[in-house]
C-alpha atoms as a PDB file:
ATOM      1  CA  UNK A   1      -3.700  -6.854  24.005  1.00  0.00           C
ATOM      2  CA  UNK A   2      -6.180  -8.067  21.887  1.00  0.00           C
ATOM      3  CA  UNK A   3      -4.133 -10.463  19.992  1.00  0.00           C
ATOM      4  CA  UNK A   4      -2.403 -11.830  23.104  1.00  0.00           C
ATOM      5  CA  UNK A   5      -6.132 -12.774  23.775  1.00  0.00           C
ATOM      6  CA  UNK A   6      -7.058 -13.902  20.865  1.00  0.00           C
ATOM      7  CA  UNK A   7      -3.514 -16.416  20.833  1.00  0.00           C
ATOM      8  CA  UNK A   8      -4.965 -17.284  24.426  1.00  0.00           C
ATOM      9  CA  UNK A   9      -8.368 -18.218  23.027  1.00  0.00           C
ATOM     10  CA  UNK A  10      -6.766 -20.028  20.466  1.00  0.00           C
ATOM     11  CA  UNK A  11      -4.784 -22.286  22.780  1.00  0.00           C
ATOM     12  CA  UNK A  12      -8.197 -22.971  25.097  1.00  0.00           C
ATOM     13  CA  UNK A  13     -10.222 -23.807  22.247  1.00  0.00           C
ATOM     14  CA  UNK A  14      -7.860 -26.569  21.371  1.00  0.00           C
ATOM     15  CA  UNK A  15      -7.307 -27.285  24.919  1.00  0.00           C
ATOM     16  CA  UNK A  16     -11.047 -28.062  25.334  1.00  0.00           C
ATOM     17  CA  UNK A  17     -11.739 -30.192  21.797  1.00  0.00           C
ATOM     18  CA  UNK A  18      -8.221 -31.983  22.697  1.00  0.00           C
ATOM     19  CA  UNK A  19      -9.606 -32.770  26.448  1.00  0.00           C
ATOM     20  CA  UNK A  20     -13.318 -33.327  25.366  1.00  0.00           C
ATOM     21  CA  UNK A  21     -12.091 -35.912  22.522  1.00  0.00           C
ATOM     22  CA  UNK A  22      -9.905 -37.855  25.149  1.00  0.00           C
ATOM     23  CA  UNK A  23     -12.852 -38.023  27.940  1.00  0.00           C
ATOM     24  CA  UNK A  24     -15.052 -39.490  25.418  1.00  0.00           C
ATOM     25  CA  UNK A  25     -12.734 -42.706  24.898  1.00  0.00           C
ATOM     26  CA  UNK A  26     -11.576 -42.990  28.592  1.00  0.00           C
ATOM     27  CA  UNK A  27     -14.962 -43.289  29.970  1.00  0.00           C
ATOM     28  CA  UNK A  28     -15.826 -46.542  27.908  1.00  0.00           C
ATOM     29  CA  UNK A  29     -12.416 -48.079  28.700  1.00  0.00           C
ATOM     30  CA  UNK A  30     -12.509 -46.800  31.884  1.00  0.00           C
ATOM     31  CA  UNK A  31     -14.868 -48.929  32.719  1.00  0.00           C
ATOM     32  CA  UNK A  32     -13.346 -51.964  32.418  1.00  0.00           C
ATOM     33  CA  UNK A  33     -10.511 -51.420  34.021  1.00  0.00           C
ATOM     34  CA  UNK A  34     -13.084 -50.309  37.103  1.00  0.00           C
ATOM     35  CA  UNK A  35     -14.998 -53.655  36.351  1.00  0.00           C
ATOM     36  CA  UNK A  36     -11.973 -55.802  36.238  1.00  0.00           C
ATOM     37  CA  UNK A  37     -10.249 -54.118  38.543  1.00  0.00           C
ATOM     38  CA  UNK A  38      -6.929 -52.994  36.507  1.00  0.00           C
ATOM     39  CA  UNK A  39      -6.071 -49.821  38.170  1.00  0.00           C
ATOM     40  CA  UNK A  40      -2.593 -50.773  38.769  1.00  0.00           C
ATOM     41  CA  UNK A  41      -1.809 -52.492  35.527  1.00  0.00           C
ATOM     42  CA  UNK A  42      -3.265 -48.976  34.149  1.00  0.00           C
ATOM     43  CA  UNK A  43      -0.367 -47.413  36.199  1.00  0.00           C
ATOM     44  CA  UNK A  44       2.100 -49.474  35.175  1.00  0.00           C
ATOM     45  CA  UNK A  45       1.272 -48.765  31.338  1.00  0.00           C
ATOM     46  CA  UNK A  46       0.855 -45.110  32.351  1.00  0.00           C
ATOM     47  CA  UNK A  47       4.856 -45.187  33.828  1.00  0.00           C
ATOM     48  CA  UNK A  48       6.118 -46.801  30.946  1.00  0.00           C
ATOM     49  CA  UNK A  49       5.381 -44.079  28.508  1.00  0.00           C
ATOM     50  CA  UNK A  50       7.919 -42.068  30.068  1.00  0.00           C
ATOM     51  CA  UNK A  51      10.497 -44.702  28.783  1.00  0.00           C
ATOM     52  CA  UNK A  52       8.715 -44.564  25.869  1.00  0.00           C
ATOM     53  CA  UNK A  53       9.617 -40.581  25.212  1.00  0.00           C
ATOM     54  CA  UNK A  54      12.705 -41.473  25.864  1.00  0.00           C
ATOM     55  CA  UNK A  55      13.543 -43.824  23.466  1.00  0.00           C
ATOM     56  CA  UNK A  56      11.694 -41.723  20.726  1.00  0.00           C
ATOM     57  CA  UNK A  57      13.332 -38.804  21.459  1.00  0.00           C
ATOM     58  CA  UNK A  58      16.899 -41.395  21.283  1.00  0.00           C
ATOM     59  CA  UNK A  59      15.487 -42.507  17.710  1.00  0.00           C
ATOM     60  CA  UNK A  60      13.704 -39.548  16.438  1.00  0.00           C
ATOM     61  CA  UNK A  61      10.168 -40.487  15.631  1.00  0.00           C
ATOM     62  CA  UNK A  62       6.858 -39.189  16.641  1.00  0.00           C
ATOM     63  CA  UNK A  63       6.604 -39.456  20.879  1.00  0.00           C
ATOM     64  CA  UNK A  64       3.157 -41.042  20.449  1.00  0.00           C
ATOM     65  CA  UNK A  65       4.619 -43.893  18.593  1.00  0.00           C
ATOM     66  CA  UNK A  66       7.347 -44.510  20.975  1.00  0.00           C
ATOM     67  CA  UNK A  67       5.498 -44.735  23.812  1.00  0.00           C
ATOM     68  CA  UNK A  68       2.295 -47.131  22.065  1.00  0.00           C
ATOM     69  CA  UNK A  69       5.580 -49.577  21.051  1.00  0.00           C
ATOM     70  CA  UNK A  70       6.927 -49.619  24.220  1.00  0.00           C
ATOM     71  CA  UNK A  71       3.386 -50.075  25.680  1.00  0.00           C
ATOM     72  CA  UNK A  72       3.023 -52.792  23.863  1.00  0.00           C
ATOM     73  CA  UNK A  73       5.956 -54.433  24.954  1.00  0.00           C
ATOM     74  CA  UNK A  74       5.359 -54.108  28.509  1.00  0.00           C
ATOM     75  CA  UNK A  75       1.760 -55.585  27.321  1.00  0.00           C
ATOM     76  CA  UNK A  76       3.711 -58.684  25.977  1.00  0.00           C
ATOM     77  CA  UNK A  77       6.413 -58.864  28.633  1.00  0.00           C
ATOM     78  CA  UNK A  78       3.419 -58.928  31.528  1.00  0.00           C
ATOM     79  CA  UNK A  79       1.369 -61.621  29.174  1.00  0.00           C
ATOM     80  CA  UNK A  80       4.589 -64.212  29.150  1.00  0.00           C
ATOM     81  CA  UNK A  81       5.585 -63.683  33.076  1.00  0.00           C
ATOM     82  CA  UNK A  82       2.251 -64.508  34.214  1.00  0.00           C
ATOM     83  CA  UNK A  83       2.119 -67.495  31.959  1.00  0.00           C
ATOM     84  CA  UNK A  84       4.845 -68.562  33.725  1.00  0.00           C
ATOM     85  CA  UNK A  85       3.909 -67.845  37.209  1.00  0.00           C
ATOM     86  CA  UNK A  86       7.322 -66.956  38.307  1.00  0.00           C
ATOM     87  CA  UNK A  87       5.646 -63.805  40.509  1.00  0.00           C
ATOM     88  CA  UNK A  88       2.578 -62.814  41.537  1.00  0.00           C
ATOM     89  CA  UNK A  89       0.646 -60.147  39.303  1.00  0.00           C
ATOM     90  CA  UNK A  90       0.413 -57.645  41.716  1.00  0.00           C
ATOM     91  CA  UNK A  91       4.646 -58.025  42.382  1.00  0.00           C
ATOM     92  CA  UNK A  92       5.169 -58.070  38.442  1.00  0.00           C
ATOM     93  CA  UNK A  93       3.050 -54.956  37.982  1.00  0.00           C
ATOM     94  CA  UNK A  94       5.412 -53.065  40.376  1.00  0.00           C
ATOM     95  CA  UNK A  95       8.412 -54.260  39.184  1.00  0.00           C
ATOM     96  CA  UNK A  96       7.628 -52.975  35.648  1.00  0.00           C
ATOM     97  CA  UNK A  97       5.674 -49.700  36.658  1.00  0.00           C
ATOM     98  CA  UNK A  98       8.748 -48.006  38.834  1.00  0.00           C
ATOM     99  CA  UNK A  99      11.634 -50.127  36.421  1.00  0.00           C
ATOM    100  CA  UNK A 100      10.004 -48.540  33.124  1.00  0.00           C
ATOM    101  CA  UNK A 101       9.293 -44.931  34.910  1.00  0.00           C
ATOM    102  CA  UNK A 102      13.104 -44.948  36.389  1.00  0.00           C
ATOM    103  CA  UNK A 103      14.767 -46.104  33.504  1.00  0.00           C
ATOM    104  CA  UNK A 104      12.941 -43.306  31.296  1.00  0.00           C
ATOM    105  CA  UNK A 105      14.213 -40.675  33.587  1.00  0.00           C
ATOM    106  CA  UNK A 106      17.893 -42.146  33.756  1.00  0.00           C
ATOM    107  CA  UNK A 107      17.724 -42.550  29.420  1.00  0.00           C
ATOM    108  CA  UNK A 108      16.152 -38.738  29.726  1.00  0.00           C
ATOM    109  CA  UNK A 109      18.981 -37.404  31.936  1.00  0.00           C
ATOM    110  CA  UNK A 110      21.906 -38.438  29.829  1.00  0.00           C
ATOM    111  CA  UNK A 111      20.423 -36.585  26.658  1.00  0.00           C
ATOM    112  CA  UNK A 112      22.344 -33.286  27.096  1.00  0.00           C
ATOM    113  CA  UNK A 113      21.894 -32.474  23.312  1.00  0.00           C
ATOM    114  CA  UNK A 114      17.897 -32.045  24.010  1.00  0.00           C
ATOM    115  CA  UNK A 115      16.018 -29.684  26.272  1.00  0.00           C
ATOM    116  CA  UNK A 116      13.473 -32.179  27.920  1.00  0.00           C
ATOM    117  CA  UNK A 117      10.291 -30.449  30.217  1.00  0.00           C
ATOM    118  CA  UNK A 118      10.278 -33.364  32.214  1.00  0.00           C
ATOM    119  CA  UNK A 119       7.242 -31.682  34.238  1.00  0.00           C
ATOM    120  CA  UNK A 120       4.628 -31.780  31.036  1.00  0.00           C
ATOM    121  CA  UNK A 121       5.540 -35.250  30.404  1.00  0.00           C
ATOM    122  CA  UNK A 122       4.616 -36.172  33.880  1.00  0.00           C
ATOM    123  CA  UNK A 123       1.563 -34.024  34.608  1.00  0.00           C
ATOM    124  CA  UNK A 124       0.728 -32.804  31.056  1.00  0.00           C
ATOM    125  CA  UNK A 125       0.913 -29.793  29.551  1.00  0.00           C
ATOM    126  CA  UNK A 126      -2.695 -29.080  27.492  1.00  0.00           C
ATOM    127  CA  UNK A 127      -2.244 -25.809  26.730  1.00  0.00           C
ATOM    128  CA  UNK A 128       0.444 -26.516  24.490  1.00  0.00           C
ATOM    129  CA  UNK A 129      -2.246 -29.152  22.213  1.00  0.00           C
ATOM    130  CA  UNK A 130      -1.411 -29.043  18.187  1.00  0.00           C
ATOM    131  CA  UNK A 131      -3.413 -29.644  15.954  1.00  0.00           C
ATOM    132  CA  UNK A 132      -1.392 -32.486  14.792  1.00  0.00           C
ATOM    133  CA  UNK A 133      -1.986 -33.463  18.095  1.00  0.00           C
ATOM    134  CA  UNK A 134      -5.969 -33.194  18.204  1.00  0.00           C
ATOM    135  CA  UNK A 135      -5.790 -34.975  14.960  1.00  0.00           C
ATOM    136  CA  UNK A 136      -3.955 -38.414  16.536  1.00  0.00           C
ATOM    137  CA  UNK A 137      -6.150 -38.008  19.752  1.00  0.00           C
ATOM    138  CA  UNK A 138      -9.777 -37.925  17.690  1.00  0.00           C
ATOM    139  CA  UNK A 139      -7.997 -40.850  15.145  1.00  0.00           C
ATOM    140  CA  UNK A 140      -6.837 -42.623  18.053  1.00  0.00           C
ATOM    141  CA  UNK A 141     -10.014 -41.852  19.821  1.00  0.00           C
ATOM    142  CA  UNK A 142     -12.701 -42.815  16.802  1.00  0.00           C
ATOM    143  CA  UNK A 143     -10.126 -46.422  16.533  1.00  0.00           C
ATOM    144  CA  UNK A 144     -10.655 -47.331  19.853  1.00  0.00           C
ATOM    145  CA  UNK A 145     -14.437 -46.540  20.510  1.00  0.00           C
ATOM    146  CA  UNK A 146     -15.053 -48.378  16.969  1.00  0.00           C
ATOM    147  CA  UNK A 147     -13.276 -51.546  18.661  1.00  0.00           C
ATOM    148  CA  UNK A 148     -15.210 -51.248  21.725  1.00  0.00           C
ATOM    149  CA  UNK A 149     -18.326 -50.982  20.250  1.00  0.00           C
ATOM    150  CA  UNK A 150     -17.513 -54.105  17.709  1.00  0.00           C
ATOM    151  CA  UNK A 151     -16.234 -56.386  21.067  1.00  0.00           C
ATOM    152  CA  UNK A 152     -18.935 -54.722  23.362  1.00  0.00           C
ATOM    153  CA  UNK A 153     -20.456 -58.555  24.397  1.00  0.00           C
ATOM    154  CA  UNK A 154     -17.186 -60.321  23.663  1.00  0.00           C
ATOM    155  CA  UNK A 155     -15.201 -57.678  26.486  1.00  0.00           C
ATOM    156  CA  UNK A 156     -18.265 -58.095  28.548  1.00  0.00           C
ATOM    157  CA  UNK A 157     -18.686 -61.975  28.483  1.00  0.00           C
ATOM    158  CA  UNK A 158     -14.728 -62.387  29.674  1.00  0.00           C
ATOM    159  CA  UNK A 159     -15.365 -59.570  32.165  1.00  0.00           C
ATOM    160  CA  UNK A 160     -18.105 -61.308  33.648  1.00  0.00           C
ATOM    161  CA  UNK A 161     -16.448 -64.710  33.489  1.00  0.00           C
ATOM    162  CA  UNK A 162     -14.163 -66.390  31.270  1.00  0.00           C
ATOM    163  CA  UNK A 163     -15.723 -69.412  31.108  1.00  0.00           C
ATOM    164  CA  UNK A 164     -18.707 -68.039  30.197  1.00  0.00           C
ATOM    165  CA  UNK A 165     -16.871 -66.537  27.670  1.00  0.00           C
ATOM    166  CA  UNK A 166     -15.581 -69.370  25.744  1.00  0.00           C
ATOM    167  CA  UNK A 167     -18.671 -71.524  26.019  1.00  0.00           C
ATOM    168  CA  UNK A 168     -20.306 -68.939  23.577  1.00  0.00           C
ATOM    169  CA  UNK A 169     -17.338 -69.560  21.676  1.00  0.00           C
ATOM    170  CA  UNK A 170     -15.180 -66.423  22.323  1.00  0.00           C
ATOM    171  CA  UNK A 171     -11.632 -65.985  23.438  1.00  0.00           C
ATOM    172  CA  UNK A 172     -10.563 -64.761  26.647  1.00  0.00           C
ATOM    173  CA  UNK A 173      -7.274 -64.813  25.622  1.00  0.00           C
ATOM    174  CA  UNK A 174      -7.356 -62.609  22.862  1.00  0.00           C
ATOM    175  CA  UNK A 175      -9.732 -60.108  23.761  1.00  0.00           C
ATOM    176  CA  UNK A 176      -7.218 -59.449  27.141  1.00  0.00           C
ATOM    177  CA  UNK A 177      -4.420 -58.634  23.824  1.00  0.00           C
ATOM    178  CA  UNK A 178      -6.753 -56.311  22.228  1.00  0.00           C
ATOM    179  CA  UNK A 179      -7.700 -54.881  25.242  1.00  0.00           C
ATOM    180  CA  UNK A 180      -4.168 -54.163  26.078  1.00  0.00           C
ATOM    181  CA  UNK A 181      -3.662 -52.561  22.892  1.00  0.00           C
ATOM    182  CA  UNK A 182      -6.328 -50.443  23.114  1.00  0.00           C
ATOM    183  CA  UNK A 183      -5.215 -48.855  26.181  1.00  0.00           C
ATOM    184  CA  UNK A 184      -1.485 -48.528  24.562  1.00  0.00           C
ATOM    185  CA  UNK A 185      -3.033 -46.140  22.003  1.00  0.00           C
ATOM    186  CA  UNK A 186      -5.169 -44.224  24.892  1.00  0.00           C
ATOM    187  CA  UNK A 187      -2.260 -43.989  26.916  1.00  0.00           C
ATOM    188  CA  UNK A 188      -0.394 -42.638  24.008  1.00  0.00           C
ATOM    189  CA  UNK A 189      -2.806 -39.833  23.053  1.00  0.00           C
ATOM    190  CA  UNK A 190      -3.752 -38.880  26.454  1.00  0.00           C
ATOM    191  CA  UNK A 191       0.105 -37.745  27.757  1.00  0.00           C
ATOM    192  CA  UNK A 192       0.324 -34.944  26.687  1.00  0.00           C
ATOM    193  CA  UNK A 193      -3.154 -34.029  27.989  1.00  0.00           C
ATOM    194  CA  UNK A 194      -2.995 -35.048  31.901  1.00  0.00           C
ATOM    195  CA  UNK A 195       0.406 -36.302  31.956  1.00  0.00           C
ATOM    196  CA  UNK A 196       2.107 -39.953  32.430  1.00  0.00           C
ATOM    197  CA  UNK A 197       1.287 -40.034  36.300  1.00  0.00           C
ATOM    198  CA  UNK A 198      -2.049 -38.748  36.368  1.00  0.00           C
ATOM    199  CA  UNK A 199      -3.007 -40.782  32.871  1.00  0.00           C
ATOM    200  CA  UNK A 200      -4.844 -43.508  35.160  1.00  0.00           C
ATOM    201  CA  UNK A 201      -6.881 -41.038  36.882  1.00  0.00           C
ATOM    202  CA  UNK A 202      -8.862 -40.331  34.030  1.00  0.00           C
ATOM    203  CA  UNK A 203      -9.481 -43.445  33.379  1.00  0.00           C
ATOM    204  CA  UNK A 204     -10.864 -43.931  36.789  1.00  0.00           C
ATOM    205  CA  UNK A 205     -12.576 -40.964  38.487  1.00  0.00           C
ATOM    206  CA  UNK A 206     -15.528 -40.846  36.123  1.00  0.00           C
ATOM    207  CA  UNK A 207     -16.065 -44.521  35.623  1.00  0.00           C
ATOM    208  CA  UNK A 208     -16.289 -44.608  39.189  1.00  0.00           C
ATOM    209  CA  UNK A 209     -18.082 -41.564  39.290  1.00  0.00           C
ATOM    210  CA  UNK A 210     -20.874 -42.701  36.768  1.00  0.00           C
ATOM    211  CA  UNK A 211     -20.936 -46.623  38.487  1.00  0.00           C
ATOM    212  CA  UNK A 212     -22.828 -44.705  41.292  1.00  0.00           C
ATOM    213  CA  UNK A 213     -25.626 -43.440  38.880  1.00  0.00           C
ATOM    214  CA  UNK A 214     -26.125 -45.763  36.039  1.00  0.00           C
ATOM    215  CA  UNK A 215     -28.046 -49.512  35.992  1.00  0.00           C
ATOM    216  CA  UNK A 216     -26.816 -50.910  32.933  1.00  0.00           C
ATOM    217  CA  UNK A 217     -22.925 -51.037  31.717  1.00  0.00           C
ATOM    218  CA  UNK A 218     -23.538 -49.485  28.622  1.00  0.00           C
ATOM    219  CA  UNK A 219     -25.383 -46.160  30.987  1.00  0.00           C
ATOM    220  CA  UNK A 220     -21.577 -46.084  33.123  1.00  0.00           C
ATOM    221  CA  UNK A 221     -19.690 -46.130  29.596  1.00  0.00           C
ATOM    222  CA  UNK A 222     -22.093 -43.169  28.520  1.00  0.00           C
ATOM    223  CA  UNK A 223     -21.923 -41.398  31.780  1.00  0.00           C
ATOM    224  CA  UNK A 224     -18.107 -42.143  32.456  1.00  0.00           C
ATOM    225  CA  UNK A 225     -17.081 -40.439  29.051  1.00  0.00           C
ATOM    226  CA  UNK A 226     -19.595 -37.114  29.893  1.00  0.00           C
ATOM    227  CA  UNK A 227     -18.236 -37.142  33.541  1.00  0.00           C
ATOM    228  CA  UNK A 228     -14.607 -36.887  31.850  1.00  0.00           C
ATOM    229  CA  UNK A 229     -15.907 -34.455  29.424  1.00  0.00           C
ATOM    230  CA  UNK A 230     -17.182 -32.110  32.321  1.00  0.00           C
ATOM    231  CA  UNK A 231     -13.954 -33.053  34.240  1.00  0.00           C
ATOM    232  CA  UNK A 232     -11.703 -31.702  31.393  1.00  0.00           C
ATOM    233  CA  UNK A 233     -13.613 -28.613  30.644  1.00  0.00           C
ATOM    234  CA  UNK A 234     -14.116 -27.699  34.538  1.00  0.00           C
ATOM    235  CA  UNK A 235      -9.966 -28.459  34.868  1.00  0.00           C
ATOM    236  CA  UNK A 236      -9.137 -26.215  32.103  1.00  0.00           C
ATOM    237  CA  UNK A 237     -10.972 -23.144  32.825  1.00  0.00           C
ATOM    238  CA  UNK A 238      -9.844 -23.311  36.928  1.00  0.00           C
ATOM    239  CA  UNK A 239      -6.452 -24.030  35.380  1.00  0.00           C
ATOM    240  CA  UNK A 240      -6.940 -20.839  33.662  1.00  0.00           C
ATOM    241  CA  UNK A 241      -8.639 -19.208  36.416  1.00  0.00           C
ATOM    242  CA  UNK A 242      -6.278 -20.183  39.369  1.00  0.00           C
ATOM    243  CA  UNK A 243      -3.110 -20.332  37.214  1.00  0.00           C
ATOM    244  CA  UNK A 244      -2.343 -23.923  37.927  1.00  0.00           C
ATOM    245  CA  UNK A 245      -0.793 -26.500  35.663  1.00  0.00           C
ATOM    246  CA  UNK A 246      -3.623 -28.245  33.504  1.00  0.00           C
ATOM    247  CA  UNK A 247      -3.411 -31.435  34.244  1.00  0.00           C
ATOM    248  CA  UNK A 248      -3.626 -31.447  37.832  1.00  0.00           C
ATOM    249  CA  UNK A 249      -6.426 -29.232  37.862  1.00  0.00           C
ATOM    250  CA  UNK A 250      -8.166 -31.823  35.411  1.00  0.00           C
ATOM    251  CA  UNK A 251      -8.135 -34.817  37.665  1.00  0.00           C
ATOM    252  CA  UNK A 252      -9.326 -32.296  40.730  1.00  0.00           C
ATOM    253  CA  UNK A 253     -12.315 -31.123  38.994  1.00  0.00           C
ATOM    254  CA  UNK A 254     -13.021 -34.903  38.204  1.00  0.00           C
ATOM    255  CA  UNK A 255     -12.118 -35.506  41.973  1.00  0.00           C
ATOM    256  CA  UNK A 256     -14.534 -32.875  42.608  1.00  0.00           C
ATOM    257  CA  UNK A 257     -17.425 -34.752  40.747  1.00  0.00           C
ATOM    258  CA  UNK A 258     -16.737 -38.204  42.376  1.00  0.00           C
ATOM    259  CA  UNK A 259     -16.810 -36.418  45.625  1.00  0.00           C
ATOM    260  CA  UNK A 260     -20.286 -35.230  44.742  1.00  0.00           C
ATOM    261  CA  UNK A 261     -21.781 -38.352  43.858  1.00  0.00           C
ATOM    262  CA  UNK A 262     -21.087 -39.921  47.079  1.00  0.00           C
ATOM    263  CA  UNK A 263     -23.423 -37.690  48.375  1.00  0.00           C
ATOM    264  CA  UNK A 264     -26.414 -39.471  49.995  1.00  0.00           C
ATOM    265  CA  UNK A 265     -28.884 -38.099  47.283  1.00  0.00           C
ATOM    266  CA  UNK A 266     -30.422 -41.670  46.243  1.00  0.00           C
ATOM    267  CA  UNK A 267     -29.290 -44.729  45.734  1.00  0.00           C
ATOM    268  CA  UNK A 268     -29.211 -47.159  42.891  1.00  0.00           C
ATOM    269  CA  UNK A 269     -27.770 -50.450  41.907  1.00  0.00           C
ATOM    270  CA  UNK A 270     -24.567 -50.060  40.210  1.00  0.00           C
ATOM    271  CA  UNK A 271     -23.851 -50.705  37.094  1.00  0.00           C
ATOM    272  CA  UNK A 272     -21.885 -53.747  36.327  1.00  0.00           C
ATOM    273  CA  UNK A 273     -21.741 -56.632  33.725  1.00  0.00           C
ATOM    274  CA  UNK A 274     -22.612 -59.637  35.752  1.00  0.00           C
ATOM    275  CA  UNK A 275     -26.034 -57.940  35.651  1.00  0.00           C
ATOM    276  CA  UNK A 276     -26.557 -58.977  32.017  1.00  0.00           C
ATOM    277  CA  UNK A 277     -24.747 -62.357  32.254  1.00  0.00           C
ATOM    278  CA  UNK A 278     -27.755 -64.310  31.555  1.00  0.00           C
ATOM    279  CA  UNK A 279     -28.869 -62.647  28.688  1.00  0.00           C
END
């Protein structure tokens, strides 16, 4: 009894330094997509990691590189359609979401010489963390918050408005690529924490959550990744708890917070970059 327990322990404590470690880089990136309003491009990268176990599974190498390489591709794929304005955004976006998400489940059916658990790729399966896994999520994790911090103004100038952006002699156009990229790799490292469908969730609930609280942007990033962090470790101990599947029970608890905040307590103005466009 005592060493099922302490095997149980075992798998919590990396649940929680896993699910901690990915809430700290989704809240600063999280914001962004809240500020520029990329929920549904986050979706579409989210669906196309399931193509992207697929094809790593097909070629043998490590899922989380599979699915950043075909993130990246979908990336590239939406840059050069919209350059050509052959569809709206909004019509591209769906194409390439339920295309990507349906071809990964086709690819995934016809591999009868692998068992696939098609239900912890889509809604995450925590409890089942390495710690070659913690290891590419806190890499992963330290890579992206160090590009953040290094393109804080330059991501907040084309946020606010391009234009703005280039007369202080930035580029819109790039910092939209390494933007991109960065959310390939958080996308990568956070599947196997809250799944491929719910991935966008995280990234939303507690930058929402923390736009209702904080004045400055740099306050929501702050907030947003604590918000996740409390998220995560509320989620994991009522997945415990209640016996239901991790993930799930992740983006409830963060559901649970943002339901909070809308209560009537105060009110404050919301965080958001224009605020600091004339500095």
């Amino acid at each position: 009894m005592r060493g099922a327990r302490r095997v149980l322990d075992d798998f919590f404590t990396r649940a929680i330094i896993a699910g901690v470690g990915l809430a700290l880089t989704t809240g600063p990136l999280g914001c962004f997509i809240v500020w520029r309003r990329m929920a549904y491009f986050g979706d579409t990268m989210a669906h196309s990691a399931l193509l992207g176990v697929a094809l790593a599974l097909i070629f043998d190498i490590n899922m989380m590189i599979g699915v950043f390489a075909v993130a990246v591709a979908i990336s590239a794929i939406l840059l050069l359609l919209q350059r050509r304005h052959t569809l709206s955004a909004d019509s591209l976006l769906g194409i390439l979401s339920h295309a990507t998400l349906s071809l990964g489940l086709v690819l995934v059916a016809f591999m009868t010489w692998v068992r696939v658990d098609l239900l912890s790729f889509l809604f995450g399966d925590i409890l089942a963390v390495s710690r070659t896994d913690i290891a590419f999520i806190y890499g992963g994790g330290v890579f992206v918050l160090a590009v953040l911090a290094w393109l804080w103004r330059p991501f907040l100038a084309a946020t606010v408005s391009e234009d703005i952006a280039r007369a202080e002699g930035m580029n819109p156009a790039l910092s939209r690529i390494v933007f991109m990229l960065l959310l390939a790799i958080v996308i990568a490292i956070a599947m196997k924490i809250v799944g491929i469908l719910l991935i966008t969730s995280l990234l939303i609930i507690p930058a929402a959550t923390a736009r209702r609280f904080a004045s400055t942007p740099e306050q929501m990033a702050i907030l947003a990744s604590l918000i996740g962090a409390a998220g995560v470790i509320g989620g994991l101990y009522g997945s415990i708890h209640f016996d239901t599947p991790s993930g799930p029970s992740i983006v409830v608890a963060a559901l649970a917070i943002f339901i909070l905040s809308l209560l009537p307590l105060h009110k404050r103005e919301q965080a958001s970059p224009k605020r600091i466009a004339g500095q």
